[in-house]
C-alpha atoms as a PDB file:
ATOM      1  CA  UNK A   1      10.033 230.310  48.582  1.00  0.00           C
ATOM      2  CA  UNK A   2      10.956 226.742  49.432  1.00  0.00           C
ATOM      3  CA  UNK A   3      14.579 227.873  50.460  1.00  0.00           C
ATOM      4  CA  UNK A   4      12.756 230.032  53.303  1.00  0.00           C
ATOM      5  CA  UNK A   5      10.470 227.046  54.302  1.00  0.00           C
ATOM      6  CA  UNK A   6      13.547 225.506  54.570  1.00  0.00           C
ATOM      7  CA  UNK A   7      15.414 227.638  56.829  1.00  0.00           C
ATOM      8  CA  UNK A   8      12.252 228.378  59.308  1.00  0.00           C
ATOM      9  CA  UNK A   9      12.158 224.148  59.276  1.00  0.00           C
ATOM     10  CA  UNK A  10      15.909 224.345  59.937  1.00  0.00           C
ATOM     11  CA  UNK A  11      15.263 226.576  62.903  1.00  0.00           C
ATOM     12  CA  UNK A  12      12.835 224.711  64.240  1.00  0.00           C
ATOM     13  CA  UNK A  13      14.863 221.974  64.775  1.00  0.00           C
ATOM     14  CA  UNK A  14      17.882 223.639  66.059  1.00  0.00           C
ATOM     15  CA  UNK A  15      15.999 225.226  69.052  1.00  0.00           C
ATOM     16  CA  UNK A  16      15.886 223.217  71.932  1.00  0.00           C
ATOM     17  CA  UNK A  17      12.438 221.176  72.837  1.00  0.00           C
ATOM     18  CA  UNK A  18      10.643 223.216  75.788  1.00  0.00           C
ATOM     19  CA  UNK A  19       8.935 220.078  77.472  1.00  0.00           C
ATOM     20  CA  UNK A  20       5.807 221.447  79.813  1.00  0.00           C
ATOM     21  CA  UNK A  21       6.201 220.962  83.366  1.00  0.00           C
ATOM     22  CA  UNK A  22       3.841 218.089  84.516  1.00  0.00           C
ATOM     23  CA  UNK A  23       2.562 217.201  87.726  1.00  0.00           C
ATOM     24  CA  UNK A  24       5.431 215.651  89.599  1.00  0.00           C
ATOM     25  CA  UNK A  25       7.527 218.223  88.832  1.00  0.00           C
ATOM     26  CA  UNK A  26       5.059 221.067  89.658  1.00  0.00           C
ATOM     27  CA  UNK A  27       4.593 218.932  92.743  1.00  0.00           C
ATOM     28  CA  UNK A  28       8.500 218.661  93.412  1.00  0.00           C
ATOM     29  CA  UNK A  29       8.693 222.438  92.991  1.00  0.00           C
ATOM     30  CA  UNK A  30       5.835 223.197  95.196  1.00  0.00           C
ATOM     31  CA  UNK A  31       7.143 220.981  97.496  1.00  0.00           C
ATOM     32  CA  UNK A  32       9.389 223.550  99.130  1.00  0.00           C
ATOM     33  CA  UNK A  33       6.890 226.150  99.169  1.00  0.00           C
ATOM     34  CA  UNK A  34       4.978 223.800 101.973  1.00  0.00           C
ATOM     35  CA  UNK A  35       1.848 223.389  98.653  1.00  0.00           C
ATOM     36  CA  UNK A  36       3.566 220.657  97.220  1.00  0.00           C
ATOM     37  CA  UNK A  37       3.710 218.381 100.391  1.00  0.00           C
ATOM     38  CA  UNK A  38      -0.023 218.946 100.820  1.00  0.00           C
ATOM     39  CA  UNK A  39      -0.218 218.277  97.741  1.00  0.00           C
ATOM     40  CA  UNK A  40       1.953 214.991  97.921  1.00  0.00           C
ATOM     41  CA  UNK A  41      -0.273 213.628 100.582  1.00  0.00           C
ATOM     42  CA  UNK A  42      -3.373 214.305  99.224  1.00  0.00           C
ATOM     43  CA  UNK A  43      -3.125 213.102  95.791  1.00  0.00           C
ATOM     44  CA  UNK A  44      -2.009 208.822  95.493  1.00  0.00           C
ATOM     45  CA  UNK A  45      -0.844 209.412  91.590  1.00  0.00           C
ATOM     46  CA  UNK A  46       1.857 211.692  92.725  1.00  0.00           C
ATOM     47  CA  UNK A  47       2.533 209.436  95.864  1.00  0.00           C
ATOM     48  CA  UNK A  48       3.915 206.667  93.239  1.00  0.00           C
ATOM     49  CA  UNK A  49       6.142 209.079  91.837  1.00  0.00           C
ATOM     50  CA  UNK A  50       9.886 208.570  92.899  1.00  0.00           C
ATOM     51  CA  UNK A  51      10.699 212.119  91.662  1.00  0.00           C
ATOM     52  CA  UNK A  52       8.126 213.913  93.812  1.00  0.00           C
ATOM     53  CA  UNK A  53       8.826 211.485  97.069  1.00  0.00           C
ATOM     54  CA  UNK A  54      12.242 212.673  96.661  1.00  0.00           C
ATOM     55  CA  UNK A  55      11.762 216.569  96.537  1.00  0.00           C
ATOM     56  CA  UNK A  56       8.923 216.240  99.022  1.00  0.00           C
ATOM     57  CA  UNK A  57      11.409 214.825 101.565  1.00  0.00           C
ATOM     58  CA  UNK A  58      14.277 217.194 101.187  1.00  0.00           C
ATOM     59  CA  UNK A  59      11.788 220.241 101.548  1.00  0.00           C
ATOM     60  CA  UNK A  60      10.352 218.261 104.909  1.00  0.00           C
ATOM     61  CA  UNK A  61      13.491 218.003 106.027  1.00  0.00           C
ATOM     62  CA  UNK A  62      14.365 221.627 105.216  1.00  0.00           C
ATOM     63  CA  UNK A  63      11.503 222.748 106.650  1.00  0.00           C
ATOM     64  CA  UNK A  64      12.674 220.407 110.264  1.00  0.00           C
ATOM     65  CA  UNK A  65      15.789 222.087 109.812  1.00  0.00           C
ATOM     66  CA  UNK A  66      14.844 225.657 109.661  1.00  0.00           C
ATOM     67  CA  UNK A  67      12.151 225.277 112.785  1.00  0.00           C
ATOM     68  CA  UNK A  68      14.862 223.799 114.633  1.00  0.00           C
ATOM     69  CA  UNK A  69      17.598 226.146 113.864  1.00  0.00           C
ATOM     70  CA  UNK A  70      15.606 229.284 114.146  1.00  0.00           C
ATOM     71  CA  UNK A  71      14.412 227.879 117.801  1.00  0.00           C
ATOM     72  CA  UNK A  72      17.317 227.019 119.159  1.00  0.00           C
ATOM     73  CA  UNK A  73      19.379 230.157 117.722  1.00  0.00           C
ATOM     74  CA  UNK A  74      16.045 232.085 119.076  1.00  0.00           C
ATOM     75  CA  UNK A  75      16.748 230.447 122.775  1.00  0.00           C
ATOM     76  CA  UNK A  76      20.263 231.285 123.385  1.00  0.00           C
ATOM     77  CA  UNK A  77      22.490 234.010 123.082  1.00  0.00           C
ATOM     78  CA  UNK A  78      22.977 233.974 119.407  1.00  0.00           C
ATOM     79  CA  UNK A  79      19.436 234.840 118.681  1.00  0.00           C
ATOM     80  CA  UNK A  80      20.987 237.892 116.500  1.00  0.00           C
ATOM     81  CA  UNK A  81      22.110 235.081 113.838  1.00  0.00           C
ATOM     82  CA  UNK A  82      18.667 234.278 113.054  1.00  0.00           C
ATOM     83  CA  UNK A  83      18.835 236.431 109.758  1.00  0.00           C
ATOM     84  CA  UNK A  84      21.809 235.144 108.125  1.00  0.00           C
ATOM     85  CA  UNK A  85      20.367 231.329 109.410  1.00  0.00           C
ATOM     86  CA  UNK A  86      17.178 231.966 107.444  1.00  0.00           C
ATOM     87  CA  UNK A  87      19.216 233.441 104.421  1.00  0.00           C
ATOM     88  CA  UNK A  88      21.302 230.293 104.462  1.00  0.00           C
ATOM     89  CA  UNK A  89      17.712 228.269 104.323  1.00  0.00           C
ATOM     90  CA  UNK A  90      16.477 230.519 101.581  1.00  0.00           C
ATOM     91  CA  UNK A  91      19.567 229.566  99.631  1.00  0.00           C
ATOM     92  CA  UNK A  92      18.934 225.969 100.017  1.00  0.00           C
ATOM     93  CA  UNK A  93      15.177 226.496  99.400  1.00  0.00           C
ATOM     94  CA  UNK A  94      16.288 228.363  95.547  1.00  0.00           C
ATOM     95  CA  UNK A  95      19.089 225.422  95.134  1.00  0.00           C
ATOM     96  CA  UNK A  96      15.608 222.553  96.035  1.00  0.00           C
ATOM     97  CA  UNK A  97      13.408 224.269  93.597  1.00  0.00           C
ATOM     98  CA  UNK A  98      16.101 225.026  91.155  1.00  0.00           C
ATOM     99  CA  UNK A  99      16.654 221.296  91.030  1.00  0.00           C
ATOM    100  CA  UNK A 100      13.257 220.189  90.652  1.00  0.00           C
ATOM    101  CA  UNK A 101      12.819 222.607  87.895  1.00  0.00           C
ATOM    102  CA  UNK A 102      15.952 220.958  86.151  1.00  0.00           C
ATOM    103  CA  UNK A 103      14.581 217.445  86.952  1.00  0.00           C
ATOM    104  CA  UNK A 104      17.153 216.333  89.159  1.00  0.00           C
ATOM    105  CA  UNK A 105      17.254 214.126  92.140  1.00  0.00           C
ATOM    106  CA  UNK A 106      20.275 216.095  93.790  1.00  0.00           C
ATOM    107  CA  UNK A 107      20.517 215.473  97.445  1.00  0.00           C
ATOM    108  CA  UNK A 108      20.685 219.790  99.016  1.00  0.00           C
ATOM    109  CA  UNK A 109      24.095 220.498 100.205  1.00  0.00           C
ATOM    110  CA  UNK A 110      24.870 219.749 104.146  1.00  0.00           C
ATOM    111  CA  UNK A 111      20.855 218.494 105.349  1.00  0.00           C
ATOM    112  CA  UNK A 112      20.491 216.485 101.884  1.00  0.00           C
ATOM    113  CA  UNK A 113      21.754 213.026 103.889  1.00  0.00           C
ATOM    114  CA  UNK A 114      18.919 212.929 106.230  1.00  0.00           C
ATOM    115  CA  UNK A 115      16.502 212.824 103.797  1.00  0.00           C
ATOM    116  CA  UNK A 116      16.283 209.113 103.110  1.00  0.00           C
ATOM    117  CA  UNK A 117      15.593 208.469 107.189  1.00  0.00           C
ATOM    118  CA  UNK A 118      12.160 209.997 106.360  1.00  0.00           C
ATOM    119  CA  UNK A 119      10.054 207.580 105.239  1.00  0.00           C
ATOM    120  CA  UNK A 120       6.240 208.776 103.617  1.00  0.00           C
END
């Protein structure tokens, strides 16, 4: 009997930790769903958060970006690129949120740079 208490404690410990998502993560996720930047401006605990400033800026600028993009594609001649333009975006959106789940402060590929001209 103790051998089996054993082994179950032995699992236990072998299996990785799942730590719950607080706040400023949840926030950074949101964040590039447009919820977490209401979020972000509404609430001053996650304002002091350097985790959630960060993701709340790339997804502002991603957002920028994508309004931009799909304006001046939609003015000109190359309006019929508008699709793969917004698939692009969606992959940078899954890449954001992907990172914010991990708990990384990875800058997105290309538009990551202009990020830290945005100050909130």
């Amino acid at each position: 009997m103790s051998e089996e208490n054993n082994s179950i404690q032995e699992q236990k410990t072998k299996e990785p930790s799942k730590k719950p998502i607080n706040d400023n993560r949840l926030c950074a996720i949101l964040a590039y769903l447009l919820l977490g930047i209401v979020w972000y401006f509404a609430d001053n605990k996650i304002k002091k958060n350097e985790f959630a400033k960060f993701h709340v800026k790339q997804a502002i600028v991603l957002i920028i970006v994508s309004l931009v993009g799909s304006i001046g594609l939609g003015i000109t001649i190359l309006a019929w690129l508008i699709p793969l333009y917004q698939i692009a975006i969606f992959v940078l959106v899954m890449i954001g949120i992907y990172n914010a789940y991990s708990g990384k402060k990875e800058e997105l590929p290309v538009i990551g740079k202009f990020s830290d001209k945005i100050n909130i």
